[in-house]
Protein backbone atom coordinates (compact mmCIF):
# COMPACT_ATOMS: atom_id res chain seq x y z
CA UNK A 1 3.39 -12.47 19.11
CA UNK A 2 1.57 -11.18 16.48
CA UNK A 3 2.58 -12.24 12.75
CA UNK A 4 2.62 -9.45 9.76
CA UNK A 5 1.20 -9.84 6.13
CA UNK A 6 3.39 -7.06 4.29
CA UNK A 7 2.25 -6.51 0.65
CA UNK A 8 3.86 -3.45 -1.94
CA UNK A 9 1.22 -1.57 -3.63
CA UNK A 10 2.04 0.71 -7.37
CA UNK A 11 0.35 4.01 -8.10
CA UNK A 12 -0.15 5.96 -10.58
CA UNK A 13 -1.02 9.50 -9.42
CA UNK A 14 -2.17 12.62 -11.67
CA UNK A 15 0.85 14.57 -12.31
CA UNK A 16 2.46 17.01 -9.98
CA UNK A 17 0.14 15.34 -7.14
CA UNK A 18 2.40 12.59 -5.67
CA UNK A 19 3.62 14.40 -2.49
CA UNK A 20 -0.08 15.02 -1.56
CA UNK A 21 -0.90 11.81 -2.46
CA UNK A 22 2.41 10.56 -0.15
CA UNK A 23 0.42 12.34 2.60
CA UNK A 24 -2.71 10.83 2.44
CA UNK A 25 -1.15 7.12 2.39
CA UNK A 26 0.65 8.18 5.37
CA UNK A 27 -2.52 8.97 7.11
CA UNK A 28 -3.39 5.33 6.99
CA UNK A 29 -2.10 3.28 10.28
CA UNK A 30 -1.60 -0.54 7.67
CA UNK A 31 0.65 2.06 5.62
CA UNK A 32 4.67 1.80 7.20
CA UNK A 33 6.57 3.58 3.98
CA UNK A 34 5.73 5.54 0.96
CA UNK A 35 8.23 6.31 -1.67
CA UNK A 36 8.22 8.31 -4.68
CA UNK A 37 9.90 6.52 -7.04
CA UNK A 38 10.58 7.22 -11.60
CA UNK A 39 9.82 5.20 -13.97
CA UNK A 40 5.89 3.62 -14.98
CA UNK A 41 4.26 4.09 -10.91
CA UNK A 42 4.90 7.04 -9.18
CA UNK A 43 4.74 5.74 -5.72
CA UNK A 44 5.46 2.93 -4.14
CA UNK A 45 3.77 2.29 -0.38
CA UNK A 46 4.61 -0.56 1.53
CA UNK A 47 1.93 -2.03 3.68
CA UNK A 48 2.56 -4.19 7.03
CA UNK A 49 -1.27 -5.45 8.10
CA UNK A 50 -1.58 -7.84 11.39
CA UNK A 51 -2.67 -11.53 10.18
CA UNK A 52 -6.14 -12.25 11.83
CA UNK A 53 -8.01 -15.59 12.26
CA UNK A 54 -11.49 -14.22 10.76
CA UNK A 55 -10.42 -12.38 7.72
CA UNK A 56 -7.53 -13.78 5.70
CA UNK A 57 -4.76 -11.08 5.36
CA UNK A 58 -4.57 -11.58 1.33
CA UNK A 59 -8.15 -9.70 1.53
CA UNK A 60 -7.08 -7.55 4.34
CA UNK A 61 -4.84 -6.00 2.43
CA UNK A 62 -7.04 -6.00 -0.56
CA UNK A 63 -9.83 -4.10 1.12
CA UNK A 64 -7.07 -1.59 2.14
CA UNK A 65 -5.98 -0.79 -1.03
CA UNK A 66 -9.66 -1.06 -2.76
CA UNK A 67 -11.49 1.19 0.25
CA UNK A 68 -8.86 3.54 1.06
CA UNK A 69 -5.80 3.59 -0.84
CA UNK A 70 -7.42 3.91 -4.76
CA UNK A 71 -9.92 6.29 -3.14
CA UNK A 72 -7.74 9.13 -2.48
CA UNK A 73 -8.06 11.65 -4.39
CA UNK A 74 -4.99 12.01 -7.95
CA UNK A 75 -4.67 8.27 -7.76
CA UNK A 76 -5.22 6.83 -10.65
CA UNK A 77 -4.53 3.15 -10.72
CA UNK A 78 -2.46 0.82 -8.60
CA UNK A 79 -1.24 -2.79 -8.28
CA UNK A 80 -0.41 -4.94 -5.73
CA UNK A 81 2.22 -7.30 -4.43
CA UNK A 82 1.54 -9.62 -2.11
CA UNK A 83 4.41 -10.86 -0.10
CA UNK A 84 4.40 -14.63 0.52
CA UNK A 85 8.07 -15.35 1.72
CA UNK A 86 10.67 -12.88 2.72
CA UNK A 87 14.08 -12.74 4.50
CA UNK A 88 15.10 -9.59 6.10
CA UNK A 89 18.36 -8.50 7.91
């Protein structure tokens, strides 16, 4: 059974862009939610990336949000949370 890293990453996007933006991130197959949210982010995506043996899933996630998430286009800065011990229901 595979096990999940799940990290929260917070954007700041160019005004009146954070629907397109929303779209992009969905785009992105790591990338499970995307909310537009008030206050000093805009958005806030929520990333679930498989665990692998070569690549530690810290830098997994990382490289996701460095290559692909602050390269699309209105997004102006982001910061990440790295989950290290959750309960769900």
């Amino acid at each position: 059974m595979p096990v999940y890293q799940k990290a929260f990453v917070l954007i700041k996007v160019a005004p009146g862009h954070e629907e397109d933006v929303v779209d992009s991130l969905m785009k992105i197959p790591d990338v499970r939610e995307a909310h537009i949210v008030p206050g000093d982010w805009d958005i806030l995506a929520v990333i679930s990336s498989e665990k692998e043996i070569v690549v530690p899933s810290d830098e997994k996630v990382y490289r996701l949000v460095l290559q692909k998430i602050s390269k699309i286009s209105h997004v102006q800065d982001t910061n990440t949370l790295v989950s290290q011990f959750a309960r769900t229901k």
